[in-house]
N, C-alpha and C. Protein backbone atom coordinates (compact mmCIF):
# COMPACT_ATOMS: atom_id res chain seq x y z
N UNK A 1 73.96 37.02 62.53
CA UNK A 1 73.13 38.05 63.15
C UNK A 1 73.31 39.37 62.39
N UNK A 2 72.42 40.22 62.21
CA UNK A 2 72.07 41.29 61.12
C UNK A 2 72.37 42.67 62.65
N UNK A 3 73.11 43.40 62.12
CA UNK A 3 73.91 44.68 62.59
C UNK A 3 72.55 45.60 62.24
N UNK A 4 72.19 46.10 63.62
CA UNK A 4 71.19 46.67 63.63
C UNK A 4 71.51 47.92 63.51
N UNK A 5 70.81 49.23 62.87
CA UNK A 5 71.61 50.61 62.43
C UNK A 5 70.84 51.62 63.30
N UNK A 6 71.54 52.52 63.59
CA UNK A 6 70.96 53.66 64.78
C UNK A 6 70.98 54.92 63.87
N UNK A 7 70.35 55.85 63.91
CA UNK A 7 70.75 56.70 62.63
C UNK A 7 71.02 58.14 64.14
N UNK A 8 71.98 58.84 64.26
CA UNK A 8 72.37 59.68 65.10
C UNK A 8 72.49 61.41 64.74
N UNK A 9 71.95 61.89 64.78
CA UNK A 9 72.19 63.20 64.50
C UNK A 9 72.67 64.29 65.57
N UNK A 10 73.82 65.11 64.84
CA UNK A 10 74.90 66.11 65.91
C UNK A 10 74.80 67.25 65.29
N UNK A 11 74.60 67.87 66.15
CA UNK A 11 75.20 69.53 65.54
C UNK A 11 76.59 69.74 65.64
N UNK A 12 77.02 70.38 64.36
CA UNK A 12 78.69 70.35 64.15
C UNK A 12 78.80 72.05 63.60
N UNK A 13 80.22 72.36 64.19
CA UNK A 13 80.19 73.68 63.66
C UNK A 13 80.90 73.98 62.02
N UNK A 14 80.58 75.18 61.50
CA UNK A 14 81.08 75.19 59.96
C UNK A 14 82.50 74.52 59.92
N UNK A 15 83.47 74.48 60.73
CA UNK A 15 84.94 74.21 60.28
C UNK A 15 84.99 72.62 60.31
N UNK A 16 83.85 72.13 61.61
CA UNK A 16 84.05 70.59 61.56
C UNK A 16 83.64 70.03 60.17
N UNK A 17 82.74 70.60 59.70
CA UNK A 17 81.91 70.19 58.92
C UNK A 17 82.39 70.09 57.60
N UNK A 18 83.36 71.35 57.52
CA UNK A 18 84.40 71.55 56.45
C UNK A 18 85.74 70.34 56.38
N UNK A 19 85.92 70.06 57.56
CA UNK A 19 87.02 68.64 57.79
C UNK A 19 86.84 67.64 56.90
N UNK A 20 85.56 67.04 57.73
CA UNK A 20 84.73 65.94 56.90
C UNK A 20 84.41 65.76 55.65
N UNK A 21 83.91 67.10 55.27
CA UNK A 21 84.04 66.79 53.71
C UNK A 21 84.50 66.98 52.56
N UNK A 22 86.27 67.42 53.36
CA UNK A 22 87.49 67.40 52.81
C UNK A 22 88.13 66.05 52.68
N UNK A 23 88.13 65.49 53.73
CA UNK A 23 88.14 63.85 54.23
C UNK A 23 87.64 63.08 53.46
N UNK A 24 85.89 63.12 53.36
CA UNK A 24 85.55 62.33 52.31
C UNK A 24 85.97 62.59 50.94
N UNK A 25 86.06 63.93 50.60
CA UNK A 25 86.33 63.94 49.03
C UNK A 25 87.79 63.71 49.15
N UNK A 26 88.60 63.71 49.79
CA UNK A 26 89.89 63.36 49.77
C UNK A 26 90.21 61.16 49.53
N UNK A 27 89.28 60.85 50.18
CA UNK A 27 89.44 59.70 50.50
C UNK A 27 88.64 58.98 49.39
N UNK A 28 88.00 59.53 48.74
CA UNK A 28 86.57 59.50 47.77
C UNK A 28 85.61 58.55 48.28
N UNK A 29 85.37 58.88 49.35
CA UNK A 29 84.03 57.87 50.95
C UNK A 29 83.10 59.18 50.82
N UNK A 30 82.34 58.68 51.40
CA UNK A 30 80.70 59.82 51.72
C UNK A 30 81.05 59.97 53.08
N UNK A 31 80.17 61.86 53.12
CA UNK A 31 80.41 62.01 54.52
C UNK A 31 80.03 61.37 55.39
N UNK A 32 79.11 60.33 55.49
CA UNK A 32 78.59 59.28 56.47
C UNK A 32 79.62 58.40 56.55
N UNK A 33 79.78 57.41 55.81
CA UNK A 33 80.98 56.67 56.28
C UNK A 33 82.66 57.42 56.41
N UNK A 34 83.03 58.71 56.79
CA UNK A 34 83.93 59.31 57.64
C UNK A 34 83.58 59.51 58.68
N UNK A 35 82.44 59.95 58.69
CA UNK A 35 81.53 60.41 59.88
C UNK A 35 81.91 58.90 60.93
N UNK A 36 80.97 57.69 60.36
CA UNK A 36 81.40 56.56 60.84
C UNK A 36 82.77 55.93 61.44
N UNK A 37 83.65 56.41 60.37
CA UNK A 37 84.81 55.54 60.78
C UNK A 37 85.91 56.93 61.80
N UNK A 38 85.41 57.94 62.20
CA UNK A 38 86.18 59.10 63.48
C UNK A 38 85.24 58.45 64.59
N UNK A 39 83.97 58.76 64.46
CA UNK A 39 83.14 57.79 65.61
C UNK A 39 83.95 56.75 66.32
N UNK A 40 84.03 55.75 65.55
CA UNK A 40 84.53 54.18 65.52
C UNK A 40 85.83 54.19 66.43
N UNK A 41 86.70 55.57 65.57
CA UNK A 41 88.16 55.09 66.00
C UNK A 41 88.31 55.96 67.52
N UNK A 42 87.51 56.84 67.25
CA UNK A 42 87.39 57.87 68.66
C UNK A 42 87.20 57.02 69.98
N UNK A 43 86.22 55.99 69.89
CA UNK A 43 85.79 55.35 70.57
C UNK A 43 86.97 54.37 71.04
N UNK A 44 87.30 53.65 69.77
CA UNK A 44 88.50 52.61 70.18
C UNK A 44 89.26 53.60 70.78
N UNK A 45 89.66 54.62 70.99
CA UNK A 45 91.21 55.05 71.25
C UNK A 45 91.09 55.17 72.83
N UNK A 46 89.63 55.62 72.98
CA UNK A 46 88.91 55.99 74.28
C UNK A 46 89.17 54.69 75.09
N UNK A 47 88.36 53.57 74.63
CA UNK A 47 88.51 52.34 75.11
C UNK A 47 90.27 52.15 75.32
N UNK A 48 90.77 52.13 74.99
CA UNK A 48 91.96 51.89 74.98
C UNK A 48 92.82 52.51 76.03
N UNK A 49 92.99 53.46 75.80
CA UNK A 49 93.15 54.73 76.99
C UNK A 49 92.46 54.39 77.97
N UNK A 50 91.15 53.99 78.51
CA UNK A 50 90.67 53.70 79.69
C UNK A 50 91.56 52.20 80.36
N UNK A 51 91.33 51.26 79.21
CA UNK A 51 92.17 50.24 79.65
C UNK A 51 93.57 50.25 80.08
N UNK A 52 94.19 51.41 79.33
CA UNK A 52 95.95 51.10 79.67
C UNK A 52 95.97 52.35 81.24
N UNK A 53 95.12 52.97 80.78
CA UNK A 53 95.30 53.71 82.98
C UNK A 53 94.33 52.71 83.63
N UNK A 54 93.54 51.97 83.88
CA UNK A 54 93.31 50.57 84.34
C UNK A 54 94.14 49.74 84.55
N UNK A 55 95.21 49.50 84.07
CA UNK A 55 96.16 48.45 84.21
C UNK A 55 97.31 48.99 85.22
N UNK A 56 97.51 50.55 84.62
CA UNK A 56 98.43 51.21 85.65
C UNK A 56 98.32 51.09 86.85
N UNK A 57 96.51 51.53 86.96
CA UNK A 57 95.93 51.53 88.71
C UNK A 57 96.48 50.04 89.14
N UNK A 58 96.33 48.90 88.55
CA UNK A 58 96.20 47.96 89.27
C UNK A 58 97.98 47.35 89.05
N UNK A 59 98.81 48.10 88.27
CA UNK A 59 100.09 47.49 88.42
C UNK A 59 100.67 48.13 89.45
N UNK A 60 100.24 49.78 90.03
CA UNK A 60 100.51 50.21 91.09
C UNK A 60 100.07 49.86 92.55
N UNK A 61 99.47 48.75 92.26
CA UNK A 61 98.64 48.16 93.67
C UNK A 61 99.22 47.18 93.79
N UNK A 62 99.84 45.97 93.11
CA UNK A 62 100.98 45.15 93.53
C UNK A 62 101.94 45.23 93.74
């Protein structure tokens, strides 16, 4: 199955913007795929964090 692409646009302020494409030229990636992979991990960490206080709630209920 073919990964369908969303194209997303954010307004970012000068210093974020300056991060990123310190990041990419640091990493030698384009600012899109940094852009991509803070998205990505932001998300996992989120997910993650929701799950481990999820588990709390319910280890405090037994």
């Amino acid at each position: 199955m073919k990964k369908k692409e969303v194209v997303i646009s954010v307004r970012i302020d000068s210093e974020i913007s300056e991060i990123i494409n310190a990041l990419a030229k640091d990493d030698d990636r384009t600012v899109g795929w940094v852009a991509r992979k803070l998205l990505t991990e932001a998300l996992e960490s989120r997910r993650n964090y929701h799950d481990e206080q999820n588990f709390k709630k319910l280890s405090k209920k037994n």
